[in-house]
C-alpha atoms as a PDB file:
ATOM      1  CA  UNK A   1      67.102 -29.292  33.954  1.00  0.00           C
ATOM      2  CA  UNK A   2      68.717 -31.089  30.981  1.00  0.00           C
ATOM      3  CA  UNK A   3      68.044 -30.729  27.138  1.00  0.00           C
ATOM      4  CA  UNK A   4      65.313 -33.370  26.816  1.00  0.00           C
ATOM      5  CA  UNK A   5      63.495 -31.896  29.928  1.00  0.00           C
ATOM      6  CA  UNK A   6      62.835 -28.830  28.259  1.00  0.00           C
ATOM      7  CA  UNK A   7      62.431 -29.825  24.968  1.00  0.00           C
ATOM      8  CA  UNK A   8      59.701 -32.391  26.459  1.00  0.00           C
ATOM      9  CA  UNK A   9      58.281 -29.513  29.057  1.00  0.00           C
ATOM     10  CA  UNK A  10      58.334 -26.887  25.267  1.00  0.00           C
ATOM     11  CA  UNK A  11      56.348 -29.821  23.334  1.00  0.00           C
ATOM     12  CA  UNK A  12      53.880 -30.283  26.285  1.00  0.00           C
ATOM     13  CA  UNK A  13      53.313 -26.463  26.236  1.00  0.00           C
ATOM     14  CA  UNK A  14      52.858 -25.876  22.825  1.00  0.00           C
ATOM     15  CA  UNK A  15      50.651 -29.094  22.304  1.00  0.00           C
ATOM     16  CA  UNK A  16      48.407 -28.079  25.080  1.00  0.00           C
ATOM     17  CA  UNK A  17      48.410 -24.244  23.480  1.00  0.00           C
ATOM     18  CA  UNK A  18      46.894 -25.410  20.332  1.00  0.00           C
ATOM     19  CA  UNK A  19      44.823 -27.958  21.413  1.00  0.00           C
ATOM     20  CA  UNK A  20      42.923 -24.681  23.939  1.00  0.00           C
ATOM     21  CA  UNK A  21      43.042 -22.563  21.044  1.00  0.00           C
ATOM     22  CA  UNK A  22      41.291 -25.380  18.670  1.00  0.00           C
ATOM     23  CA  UNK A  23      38.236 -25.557  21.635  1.00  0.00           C
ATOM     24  CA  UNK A  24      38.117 -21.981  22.188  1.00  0.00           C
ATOM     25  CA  UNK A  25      37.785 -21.386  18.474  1.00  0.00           C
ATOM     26  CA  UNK A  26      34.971 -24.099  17.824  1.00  0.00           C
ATOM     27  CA  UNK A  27      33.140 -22.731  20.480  1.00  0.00           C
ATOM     28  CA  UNK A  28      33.098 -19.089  19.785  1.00  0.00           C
ATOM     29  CA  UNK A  29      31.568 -19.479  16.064  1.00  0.00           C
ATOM     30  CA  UNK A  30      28.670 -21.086  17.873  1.00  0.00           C
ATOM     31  CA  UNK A  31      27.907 -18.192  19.763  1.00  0.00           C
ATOM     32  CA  UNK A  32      28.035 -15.918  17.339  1.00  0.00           C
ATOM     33  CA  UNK A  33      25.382 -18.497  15.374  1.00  0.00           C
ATOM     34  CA  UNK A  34      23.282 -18.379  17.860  1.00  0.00           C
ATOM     35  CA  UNK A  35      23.661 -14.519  18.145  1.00  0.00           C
ATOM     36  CA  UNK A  36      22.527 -14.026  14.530  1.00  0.00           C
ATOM     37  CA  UNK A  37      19.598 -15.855  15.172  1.00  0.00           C
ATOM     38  CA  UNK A  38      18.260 -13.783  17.798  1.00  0.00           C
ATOM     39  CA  UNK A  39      18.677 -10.704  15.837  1.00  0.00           C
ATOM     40  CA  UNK A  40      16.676 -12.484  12.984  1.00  0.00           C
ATOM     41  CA  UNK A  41      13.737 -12.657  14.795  1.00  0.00           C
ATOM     42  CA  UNK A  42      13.441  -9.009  15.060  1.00  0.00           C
ATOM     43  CA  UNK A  43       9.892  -7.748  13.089  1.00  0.00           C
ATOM     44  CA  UNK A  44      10.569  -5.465  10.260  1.00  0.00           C
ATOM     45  CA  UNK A  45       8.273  -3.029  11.077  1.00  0.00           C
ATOM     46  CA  UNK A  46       8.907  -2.793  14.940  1.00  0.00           C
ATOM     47  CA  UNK A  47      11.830  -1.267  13.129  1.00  0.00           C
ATOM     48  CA  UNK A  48      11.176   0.201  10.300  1.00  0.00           C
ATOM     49  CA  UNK A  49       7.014   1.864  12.075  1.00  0.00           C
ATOM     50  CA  UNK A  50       8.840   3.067  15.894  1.00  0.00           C
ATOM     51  CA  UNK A  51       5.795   3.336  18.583  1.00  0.00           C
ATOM     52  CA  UNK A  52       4.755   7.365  18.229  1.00  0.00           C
ATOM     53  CA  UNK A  53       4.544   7.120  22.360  1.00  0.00           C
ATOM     54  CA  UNK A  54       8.737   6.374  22.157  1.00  0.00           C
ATOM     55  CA  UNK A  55       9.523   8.967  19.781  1.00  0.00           C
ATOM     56  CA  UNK A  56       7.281  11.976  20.505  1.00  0.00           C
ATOM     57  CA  UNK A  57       5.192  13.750  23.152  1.00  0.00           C
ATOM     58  CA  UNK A  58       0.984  13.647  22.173  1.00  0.00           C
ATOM     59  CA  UNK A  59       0.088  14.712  24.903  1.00  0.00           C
ATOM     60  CA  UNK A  60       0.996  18.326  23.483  1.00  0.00           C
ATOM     61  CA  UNK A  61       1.872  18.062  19.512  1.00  0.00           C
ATOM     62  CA  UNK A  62       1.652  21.827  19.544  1.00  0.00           C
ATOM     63  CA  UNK A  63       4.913  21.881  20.967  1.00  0.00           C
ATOM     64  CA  UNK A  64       6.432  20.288  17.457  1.00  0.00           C
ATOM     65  CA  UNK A  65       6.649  22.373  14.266  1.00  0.00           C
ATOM     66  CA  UNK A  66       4.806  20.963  11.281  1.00  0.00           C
ATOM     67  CA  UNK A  67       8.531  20.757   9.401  1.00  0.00           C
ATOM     68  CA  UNK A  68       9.454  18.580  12.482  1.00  0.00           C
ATOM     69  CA  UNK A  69       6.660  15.494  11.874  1.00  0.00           C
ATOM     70  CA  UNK A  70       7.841  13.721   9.283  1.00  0.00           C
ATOM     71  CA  UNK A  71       8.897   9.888  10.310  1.00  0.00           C
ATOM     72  CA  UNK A  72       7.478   6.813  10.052  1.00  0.00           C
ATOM     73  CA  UNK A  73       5.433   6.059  13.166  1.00  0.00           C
ATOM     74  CA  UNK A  74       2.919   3.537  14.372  1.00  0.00           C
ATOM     75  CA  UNK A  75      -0.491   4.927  15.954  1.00  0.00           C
ATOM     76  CA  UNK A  76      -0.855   1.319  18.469  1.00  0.00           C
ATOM     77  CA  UNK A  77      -5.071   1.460  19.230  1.00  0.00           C
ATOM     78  CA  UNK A  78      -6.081   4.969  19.002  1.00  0.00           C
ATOM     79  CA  UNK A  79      -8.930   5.325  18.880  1.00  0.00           C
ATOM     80  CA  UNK A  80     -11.893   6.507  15.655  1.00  0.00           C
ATOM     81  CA  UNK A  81     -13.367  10.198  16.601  1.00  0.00           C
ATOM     82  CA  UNK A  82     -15.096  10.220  13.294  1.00  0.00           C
ATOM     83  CA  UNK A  83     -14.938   9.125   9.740  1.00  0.00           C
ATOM     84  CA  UNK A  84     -16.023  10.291   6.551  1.00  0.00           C
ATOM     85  CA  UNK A  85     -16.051   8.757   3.205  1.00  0.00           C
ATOM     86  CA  UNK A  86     -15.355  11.175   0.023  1.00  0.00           C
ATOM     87  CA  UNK A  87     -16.572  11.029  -3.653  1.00  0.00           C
ATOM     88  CA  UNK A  88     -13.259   9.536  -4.773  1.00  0.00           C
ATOM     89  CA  UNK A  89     -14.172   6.312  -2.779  1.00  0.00           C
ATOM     90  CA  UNK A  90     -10.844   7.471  -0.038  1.00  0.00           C
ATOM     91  CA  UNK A  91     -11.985   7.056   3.626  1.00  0.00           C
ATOM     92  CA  UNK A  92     -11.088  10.012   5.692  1.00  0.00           C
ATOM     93  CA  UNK A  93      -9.977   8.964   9.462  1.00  0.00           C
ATOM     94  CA  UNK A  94      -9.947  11.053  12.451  1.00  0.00           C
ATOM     95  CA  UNK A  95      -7.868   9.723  15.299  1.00  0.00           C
ATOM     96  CA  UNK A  96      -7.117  10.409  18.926  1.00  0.00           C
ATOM     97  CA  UNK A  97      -4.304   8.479  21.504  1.00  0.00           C
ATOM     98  CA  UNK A  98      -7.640   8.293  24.228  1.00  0.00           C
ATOM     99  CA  UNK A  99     -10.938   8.762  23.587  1.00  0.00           C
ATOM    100  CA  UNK A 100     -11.029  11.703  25.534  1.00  0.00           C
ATOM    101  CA  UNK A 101      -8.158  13.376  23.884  1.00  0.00           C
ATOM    102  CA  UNK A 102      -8.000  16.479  21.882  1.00  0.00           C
ATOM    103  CA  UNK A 103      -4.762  15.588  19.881  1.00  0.00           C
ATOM    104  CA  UNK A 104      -5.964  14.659  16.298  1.00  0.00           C
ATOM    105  CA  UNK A 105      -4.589  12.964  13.653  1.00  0.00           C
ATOM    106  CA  UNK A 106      -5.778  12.571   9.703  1.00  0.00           C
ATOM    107  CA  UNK A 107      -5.459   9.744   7.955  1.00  0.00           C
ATOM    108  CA  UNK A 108      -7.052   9.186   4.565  1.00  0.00           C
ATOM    109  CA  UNK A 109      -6.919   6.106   2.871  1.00  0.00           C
ATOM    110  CA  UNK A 110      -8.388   3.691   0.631  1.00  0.00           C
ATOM    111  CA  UNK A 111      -9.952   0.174   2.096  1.00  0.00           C
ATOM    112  CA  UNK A 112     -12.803  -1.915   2.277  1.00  0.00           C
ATOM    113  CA  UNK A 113     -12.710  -1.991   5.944  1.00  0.00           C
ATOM    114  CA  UNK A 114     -15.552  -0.864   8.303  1.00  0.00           C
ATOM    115  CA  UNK A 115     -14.949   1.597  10.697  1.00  0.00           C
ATOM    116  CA  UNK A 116     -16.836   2.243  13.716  1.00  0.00           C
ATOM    117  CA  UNK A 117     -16.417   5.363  15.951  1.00  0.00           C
ATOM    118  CA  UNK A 118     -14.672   4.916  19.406  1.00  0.00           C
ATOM    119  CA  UNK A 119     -13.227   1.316  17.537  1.00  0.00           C
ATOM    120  CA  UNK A 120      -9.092   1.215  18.012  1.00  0.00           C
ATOM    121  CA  UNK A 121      -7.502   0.659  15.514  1.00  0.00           C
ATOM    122  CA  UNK A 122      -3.306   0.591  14.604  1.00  0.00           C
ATOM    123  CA  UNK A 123      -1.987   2.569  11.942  1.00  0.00           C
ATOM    124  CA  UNK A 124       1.486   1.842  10.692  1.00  0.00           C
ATOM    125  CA  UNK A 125       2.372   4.966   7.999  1.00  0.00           C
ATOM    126  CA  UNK A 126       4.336   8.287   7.514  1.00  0.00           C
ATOM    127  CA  UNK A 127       4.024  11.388   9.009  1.00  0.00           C
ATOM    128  CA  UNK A 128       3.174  14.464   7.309  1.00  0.00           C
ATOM    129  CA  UNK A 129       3.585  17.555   9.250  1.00  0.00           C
ATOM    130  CA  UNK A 130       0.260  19.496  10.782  1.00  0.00           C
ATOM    131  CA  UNK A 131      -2.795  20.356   8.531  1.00  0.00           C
ATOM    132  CA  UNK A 132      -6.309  22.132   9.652  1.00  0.00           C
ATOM    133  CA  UNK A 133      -9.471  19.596   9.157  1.00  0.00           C
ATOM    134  CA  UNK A 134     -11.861  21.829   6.779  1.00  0.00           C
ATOM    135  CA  UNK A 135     -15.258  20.851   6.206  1.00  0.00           C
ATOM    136  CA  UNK A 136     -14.425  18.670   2.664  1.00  0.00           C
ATOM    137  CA  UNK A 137     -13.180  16.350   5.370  1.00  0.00           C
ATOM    138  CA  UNK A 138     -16.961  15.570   5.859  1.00  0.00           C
ATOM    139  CA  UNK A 139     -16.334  15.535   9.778  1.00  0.00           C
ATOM    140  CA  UNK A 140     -18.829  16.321  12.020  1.00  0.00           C
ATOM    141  CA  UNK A 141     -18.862  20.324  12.407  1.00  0.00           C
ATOM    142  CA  UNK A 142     -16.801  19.988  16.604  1.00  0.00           C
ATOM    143  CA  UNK A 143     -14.178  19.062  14.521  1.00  0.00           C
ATOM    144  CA  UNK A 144     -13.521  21.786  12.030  1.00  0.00           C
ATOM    145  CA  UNK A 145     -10.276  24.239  12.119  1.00  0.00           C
ATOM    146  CA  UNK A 146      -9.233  21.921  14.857  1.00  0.00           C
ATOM    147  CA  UNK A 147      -5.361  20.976  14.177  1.00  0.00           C
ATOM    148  CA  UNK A 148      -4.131  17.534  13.635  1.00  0.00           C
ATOM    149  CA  UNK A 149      -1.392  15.731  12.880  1.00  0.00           C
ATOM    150  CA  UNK A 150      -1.702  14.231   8.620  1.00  0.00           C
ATOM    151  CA  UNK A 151      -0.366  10.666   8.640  1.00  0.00           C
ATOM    152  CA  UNK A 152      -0.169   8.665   5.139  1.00  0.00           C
ATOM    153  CA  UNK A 153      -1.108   5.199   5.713  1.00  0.00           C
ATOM    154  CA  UNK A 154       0.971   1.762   5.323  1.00  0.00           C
ATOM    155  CA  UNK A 155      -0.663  -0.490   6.980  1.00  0.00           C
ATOM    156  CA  UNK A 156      -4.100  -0.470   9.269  1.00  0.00           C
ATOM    157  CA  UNK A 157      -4.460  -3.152  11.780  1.00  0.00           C
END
C-alpha cells in the first residue's frame, strides 16, 4: 500500500469512529430518560410505610422484643376486634392480621371516621414497641392484659 491508501483507509476509520460514537451517545441518554421515569412512578409511601407481612413475622410477635418494633409499617386490611372512644375525643383501635387471630395491635388516634368491628381497614404509621391493653382502653373485658403491638397512626385507609 502507498501513502494515499492509508491516509484514505486512516480518514475512513476515524470518520466512521466518530460518527458510531455520535449514535451510540444519542442513544444512551435516552435510556437513561426513560429509566428515570420509571423510578418516578414509585409511591412514596410503598417506600417510606414497608408491608408489616415483608418485614416481620405476626404470626408470633412474641418472638420480637418490645426495643425491636420500632419502624414504620403498613397494617394492609386487618381487621377491627374492638374499638373504644375516650373522654379526650381519641379513638382507641384494636387490630388483628385475621379475624381469628390473637396477635393485637393498638392504635389510638383522632378521626371522624366510623368504625365497625370485623371492618378492614389499612393503617400506615410507626411502631412503638409492645404495651399491655388495661381497662382505660375501654375494650371489652376478653381483651384485657392481652399484649399487643402500639402503632402511632399516619394515615388510615
Amino acid at each position: 500500500m502507498n501513502r494515499k491508501q492509508i491516509a484514505l483507509m486512516t480518514g475512513l476509520t476515524i470518520i466512521s469512529g466518530i460518527n458510531f460514537s455520535n449514535n451510540y451517545s444519542s442513544k444512551k441518554p435516552n435510556v437513561q430518560i426513560i429509566k428515570a421515569n420509571q423510578k418516578n412512578k414509585k409511591s412514596k409511601y410503598k417506600t417510606k410505610y414497608p408491608d408489616i407481612m415483608n418485614k416481620l413475622d405476626i404470626t408470633s410477635m412474641q418472638q420480637y422484643e418490645s426495643n425491636m418494633l420500632f419502624m414504620n409499617i403498613s397494617l394492609k386490611d386487618f381487621y377491627i376486634k374492638d374499638f373504644s372512644l375516650d373522654s379526650t375525643g381519641k379513638t382507641h383501635l384494636l387490630l388483628a392480621p385475621l379475624s381469628t387471630s390473637n396477635q393485637y395491635f393498638l392504635a389510638v388516634t383522632k378521626t371522624t371516621k366510623s368504625f365497625k368491628r370485623n371492618q378492614r381497614i389499612t393503617i400506615q404509621g410507626f411502631l412503638n414497641g409492645k404495651t399491655t391493653i388495661k381497662s382505660k382502653d375501654n375494650f371489652n373485658s376478653k381483651y384485657l392484659n392481652q399484649t399487643a403491638v402500639s402503632i402511632l397512626v399516619d394515615h388510615i385507609k
